[in-house]
N, C-alpha and C. Protein backbone atom coordinates (compact mmCIF):
# COMPACT_ATOMS: atom_id res chain seq x y z
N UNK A 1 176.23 150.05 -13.74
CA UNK A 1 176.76 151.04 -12.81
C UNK A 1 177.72 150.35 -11.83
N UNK A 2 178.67 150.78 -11.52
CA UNK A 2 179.63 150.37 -10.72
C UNK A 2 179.55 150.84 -9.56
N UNK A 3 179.54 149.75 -8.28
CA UNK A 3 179.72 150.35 -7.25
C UNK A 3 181.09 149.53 -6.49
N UNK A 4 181.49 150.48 -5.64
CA UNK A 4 182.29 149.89 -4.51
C UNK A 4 182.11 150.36 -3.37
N UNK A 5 182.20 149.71 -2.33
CA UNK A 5 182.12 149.42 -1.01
C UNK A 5 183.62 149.36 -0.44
N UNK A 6 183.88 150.38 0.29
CA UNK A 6 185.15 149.87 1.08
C UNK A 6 184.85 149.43 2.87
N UNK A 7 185.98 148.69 3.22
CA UNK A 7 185.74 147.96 4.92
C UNK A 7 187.17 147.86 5.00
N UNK A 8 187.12 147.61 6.26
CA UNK A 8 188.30 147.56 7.08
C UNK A 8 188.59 148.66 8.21
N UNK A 9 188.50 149.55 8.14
CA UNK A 9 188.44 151.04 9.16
C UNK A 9 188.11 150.23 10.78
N UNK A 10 188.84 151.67 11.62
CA UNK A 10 188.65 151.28 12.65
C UNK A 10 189.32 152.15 13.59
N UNK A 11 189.55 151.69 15.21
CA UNK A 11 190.34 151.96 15.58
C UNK A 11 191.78 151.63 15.62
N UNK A 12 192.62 152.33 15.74
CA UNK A 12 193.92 151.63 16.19
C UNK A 12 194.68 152.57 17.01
N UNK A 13 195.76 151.68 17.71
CA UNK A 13 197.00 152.68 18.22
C UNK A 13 198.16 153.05 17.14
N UNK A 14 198.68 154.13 17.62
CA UNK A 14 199.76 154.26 16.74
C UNK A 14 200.90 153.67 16.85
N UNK A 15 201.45 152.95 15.66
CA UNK A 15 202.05 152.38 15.21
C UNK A 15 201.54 151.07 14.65
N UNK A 16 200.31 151.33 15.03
CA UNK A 16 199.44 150.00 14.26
C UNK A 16 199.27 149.76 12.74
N UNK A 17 198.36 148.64 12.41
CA UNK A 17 198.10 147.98 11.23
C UNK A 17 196.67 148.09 10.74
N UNK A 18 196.46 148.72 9.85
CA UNK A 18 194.96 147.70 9.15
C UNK A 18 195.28 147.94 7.53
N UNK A 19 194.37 147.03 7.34
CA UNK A 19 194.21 146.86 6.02
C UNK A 19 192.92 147.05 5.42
N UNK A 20 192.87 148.03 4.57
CA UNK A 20 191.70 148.55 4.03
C UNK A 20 191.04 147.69 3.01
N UNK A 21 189.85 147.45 2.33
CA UNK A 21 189.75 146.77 1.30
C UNK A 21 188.11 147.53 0.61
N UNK A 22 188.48 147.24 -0.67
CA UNK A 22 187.54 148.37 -1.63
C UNK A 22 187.32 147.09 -2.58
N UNK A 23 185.65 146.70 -2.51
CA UNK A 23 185.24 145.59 -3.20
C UNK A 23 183.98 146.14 -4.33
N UNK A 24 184.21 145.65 -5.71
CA UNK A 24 183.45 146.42 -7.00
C UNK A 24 182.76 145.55 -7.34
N UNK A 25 181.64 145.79 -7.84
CA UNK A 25 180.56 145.30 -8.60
C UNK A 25 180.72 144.87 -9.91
N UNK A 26 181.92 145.05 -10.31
CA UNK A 26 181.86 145.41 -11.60
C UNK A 26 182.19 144.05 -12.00
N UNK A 27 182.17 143.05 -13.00
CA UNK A 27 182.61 141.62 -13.21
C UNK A 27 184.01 141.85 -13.60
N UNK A 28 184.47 143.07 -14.30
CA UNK A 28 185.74 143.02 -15.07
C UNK A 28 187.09 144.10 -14.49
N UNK A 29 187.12 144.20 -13.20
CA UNK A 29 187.63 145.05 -12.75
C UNK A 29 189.21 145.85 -13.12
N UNK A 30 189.73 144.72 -13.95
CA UNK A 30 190.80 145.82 -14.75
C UNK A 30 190.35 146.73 -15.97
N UNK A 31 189.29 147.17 -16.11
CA UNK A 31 188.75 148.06 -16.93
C UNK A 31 189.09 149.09 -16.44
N UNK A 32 189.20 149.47 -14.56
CA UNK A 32 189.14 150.50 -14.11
C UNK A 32 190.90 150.83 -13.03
N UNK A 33 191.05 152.16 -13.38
CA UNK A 33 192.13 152.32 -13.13
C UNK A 33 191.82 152.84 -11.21
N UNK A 34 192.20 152.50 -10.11
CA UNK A 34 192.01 153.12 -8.77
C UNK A 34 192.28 154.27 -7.96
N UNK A 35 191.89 154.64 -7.61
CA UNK A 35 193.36 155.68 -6.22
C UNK A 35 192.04 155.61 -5.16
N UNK A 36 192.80 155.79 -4.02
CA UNK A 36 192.19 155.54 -2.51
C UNK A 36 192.62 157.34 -2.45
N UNK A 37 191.66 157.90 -1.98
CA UNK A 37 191.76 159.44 -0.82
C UNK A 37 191.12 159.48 0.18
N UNK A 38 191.64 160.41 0.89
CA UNK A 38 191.26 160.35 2.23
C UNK A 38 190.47 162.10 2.67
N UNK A 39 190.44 161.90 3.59
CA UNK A 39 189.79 163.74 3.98
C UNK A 39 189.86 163.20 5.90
N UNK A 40 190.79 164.01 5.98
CA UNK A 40 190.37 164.22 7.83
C UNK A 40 189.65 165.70 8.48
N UNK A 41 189.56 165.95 9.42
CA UNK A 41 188.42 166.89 9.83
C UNK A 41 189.41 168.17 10.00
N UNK A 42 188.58 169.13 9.40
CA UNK A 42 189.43 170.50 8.89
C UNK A 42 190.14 170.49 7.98
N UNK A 43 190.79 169.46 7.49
CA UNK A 43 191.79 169.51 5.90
C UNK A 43 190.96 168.73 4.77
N UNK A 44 191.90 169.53 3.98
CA UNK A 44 191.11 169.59 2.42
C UNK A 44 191.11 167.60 1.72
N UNK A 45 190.80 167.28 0.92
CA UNK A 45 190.83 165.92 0.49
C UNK A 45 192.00 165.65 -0.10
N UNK A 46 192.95 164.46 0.04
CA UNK A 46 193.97 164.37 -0.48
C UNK A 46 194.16 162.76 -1.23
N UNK A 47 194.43 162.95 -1.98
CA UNK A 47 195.14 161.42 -2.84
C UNK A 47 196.40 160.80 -2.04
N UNK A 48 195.82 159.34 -1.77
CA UNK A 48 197.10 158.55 -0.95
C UNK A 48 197.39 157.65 -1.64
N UNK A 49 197.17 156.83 -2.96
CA UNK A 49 197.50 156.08 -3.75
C UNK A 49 196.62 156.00 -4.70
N UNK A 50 197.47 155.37 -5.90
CA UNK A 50 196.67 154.84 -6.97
C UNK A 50 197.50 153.87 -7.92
N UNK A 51 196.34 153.11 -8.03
CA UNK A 51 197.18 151.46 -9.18
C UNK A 51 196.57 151.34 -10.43
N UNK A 52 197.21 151.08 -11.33
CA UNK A 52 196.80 151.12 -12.40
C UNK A 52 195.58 150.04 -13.05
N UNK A 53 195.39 149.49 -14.15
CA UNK A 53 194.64 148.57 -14.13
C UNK A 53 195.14 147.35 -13.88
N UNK A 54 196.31 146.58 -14.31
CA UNK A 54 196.87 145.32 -14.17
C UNK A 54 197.96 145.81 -13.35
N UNK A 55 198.00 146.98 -12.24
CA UNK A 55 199.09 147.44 -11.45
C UNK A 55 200.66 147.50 -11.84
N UNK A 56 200.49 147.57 -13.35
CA UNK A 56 201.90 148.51 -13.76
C UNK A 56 202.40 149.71 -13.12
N UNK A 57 201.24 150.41 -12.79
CA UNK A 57 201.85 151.67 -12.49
C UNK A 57 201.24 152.04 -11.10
N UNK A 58 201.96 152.32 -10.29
CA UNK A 58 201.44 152.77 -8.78
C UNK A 58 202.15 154.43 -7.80
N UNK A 59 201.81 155.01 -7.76
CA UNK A 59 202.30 155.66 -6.94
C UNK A 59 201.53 156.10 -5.36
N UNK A 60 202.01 157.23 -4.71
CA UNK A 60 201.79 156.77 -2.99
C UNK A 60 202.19 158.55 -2.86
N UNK A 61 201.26 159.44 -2.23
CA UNK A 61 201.62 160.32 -1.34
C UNK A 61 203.13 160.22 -0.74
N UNK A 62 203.64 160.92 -0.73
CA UNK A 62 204.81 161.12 -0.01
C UNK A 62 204.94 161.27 1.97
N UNK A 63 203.25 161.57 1.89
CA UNK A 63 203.00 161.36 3.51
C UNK A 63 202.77 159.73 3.96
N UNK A 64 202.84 158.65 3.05
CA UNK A 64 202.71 157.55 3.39
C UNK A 64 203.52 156.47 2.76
N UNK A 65 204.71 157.44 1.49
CA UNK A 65 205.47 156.07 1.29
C UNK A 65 206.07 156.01 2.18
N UNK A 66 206.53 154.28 1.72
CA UNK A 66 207.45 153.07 2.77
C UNK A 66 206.12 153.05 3.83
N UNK A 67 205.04 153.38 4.17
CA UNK A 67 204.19 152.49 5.54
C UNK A 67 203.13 152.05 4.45
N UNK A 68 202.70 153.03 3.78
CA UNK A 68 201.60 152.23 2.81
C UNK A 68 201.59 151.36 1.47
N UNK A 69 200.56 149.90 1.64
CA UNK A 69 201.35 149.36 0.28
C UNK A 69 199.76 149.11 -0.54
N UNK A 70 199.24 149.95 -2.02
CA UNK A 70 198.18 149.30 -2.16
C UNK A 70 198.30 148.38 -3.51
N UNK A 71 197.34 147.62 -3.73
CA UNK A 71 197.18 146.43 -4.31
C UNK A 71 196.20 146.20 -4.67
N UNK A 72 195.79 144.93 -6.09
CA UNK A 72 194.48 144.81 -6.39
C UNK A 72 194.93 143.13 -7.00
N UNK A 73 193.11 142.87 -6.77
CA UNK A 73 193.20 141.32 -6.82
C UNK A 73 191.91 141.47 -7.86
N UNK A 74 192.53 141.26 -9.32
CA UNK A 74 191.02 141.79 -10.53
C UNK A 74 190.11 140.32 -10.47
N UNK A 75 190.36 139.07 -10.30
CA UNK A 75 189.86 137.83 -10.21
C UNK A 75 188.89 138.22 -8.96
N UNK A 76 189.40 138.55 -7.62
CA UNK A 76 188.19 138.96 -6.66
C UNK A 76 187.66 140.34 -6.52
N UNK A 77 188.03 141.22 -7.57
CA UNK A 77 187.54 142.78 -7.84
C UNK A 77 187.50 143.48 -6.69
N UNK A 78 188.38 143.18 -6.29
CA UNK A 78 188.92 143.75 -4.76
C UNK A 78 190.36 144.80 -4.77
N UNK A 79 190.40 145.80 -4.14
CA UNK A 79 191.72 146.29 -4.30
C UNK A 79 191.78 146.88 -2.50
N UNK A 80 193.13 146.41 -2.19
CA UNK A 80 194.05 146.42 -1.13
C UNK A 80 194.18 148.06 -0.35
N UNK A 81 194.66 148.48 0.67
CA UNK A 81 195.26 149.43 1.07
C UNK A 81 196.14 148.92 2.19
N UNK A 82 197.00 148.47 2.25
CA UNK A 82 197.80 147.65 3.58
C UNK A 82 198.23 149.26 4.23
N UNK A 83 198.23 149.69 5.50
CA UNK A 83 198.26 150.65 6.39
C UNK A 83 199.14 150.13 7.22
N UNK A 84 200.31 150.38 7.58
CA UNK A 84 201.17 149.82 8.72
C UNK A 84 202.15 151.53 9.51
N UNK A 85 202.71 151.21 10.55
CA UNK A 85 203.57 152.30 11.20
C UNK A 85 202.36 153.40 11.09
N UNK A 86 200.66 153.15 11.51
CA UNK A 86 200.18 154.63 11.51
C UNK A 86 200.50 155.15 12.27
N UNK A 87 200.04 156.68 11.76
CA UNK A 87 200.42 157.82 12.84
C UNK A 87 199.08 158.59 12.63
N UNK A 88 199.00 159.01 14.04
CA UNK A 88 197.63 160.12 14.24
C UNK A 88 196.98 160.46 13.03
N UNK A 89 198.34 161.27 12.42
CA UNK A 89 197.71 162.48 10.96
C UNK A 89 197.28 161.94 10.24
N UNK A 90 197.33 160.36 10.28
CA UNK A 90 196.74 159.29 9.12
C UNK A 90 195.04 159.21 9.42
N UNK A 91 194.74 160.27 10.88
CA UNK A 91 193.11 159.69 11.18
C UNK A 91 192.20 160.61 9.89
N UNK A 92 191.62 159.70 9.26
CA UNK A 92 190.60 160.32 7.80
C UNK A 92 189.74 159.39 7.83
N UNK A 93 188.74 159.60 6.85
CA UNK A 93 187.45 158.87 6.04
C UNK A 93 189.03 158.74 4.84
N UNK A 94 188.77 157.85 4.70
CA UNK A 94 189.03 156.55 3.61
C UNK A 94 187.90 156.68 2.17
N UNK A 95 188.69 156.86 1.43
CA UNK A 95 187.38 156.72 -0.11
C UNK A 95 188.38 155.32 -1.16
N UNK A 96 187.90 155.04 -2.12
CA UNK A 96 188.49 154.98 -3.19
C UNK A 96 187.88 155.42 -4.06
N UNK A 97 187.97 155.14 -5.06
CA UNK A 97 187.35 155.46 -6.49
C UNK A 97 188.07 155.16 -7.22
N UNK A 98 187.06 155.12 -8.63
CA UNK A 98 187.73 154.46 -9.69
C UNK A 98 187.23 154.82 -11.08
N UNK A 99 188.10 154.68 -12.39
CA UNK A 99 187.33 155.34 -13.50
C UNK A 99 188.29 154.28 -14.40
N UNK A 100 187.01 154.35 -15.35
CA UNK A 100 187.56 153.84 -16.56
C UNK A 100 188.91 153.58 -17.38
N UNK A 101 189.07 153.23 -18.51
CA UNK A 101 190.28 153.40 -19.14
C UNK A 101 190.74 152.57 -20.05
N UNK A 102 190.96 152.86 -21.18
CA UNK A 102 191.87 151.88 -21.59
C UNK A 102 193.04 151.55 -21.85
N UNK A 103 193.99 152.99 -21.36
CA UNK A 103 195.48 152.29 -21.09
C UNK A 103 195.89 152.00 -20.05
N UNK A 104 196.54 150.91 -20.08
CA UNK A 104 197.42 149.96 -19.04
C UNK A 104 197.45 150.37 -17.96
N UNK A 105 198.56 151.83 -18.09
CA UNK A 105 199.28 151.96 -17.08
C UNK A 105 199.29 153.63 -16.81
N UNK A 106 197.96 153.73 -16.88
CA UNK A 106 197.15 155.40 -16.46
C UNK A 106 197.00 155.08 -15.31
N UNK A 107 197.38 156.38 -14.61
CA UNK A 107 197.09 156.57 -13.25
C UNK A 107 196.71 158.03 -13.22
N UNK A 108 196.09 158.20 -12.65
CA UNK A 108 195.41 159.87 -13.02
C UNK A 108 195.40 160.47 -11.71
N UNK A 109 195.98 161.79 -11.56
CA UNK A 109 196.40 162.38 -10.09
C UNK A 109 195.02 163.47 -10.14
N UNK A 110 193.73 163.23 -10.58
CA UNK A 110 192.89 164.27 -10.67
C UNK A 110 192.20 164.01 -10.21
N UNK A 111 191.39 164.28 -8.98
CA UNK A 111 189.92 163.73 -8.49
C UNK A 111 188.83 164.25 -9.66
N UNK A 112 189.07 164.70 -10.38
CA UNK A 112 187.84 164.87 -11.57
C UNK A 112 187.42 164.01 -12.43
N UNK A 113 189.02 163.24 -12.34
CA UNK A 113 188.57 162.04 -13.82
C UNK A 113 188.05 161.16 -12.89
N UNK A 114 187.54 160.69 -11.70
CA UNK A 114 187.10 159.34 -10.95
C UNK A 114 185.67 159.88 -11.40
N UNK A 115 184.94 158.58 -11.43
CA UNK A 115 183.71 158.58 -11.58
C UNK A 115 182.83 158.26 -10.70
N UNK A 116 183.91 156.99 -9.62
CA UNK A 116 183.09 155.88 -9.36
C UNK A 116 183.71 155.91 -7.43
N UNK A 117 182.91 156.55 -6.47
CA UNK A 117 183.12 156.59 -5.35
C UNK A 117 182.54 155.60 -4.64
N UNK A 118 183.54 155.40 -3.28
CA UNK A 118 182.54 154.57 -1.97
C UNK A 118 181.91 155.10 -1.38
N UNK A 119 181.64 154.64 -0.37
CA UNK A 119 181.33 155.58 1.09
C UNK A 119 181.82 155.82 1.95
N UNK A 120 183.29 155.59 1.99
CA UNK A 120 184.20 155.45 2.85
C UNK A 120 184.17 155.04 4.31
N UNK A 121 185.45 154.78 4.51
CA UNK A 121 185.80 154.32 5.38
C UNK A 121 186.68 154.86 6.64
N UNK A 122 185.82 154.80 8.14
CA UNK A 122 187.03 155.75 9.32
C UNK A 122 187.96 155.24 9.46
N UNK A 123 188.95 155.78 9.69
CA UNK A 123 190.38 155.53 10.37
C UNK A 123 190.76 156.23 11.36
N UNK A 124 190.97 155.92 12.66
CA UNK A 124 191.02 156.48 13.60
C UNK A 124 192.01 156.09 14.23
N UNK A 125 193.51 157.11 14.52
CA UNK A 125 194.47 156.42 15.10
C UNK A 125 194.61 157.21 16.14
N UNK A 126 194.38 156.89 17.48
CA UNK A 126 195.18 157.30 18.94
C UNK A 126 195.02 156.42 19.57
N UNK A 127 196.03 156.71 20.57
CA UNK A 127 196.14 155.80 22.00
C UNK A 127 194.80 155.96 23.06
């Protein structure tokens, strides 16, 4: 069974930095393809990235390209969310998840195909 754990959350001001990080159990972590979503209070859950297995393929919400960059390190089964220039609307619980696969460079825009959730993580941006 696969688990991940994400850390990094916090406070910040706006225009600040953090960097999220989503660490798996799994020994072989390019098996599984990623995306990070978020949910803030009153709005519905939304997809803010996702990387493929050996990160061929990546795409990014349009509410966070150019500030957000994510990434994965399969040797430390760790995958990235670098957060920079936040803004307020960025304050959410943080998830990732992750599902299986065996092509390359699948990235799947469906919260149905994930299997494999955290417990996420706060993000809290005001002054």
């Amino acid at each position: 069974q696969l688990q991940l754990v994400e850390s990094g959350g916090g406070l910040v001001q706006p225009g600040g930095s953090l960097r999220l990080s989503c660490a798996a159990s799994e020994f072989t972590l390019d098996r599984y393809m990623i995306r990070w979503f978020r949910q803030a209070p009153g709005k519905e859950r939304e997809g803010v990235s996702c990387i493929s297995r050996t990160g061929g393929n990546i795409n990014y919400a349009a509410s966070v390209k150019g500030r957000f960059t994510i990434s994965r390190d399969n040797a430390k089964k760790t995958v990235f969310l670098q957060m920079n220039s936040l803004k307020p609307e960025d304050t959410a619980v943080y998830y990732c998840a992750a599902a299986a696969t065996s092509l390359n460079y699948y990235c799947s825009d469906n919260v149905r195909d994930y299997n494999y959730w955290g417990q996420g993580t706060q993000v809290t941006v005001s002054s």
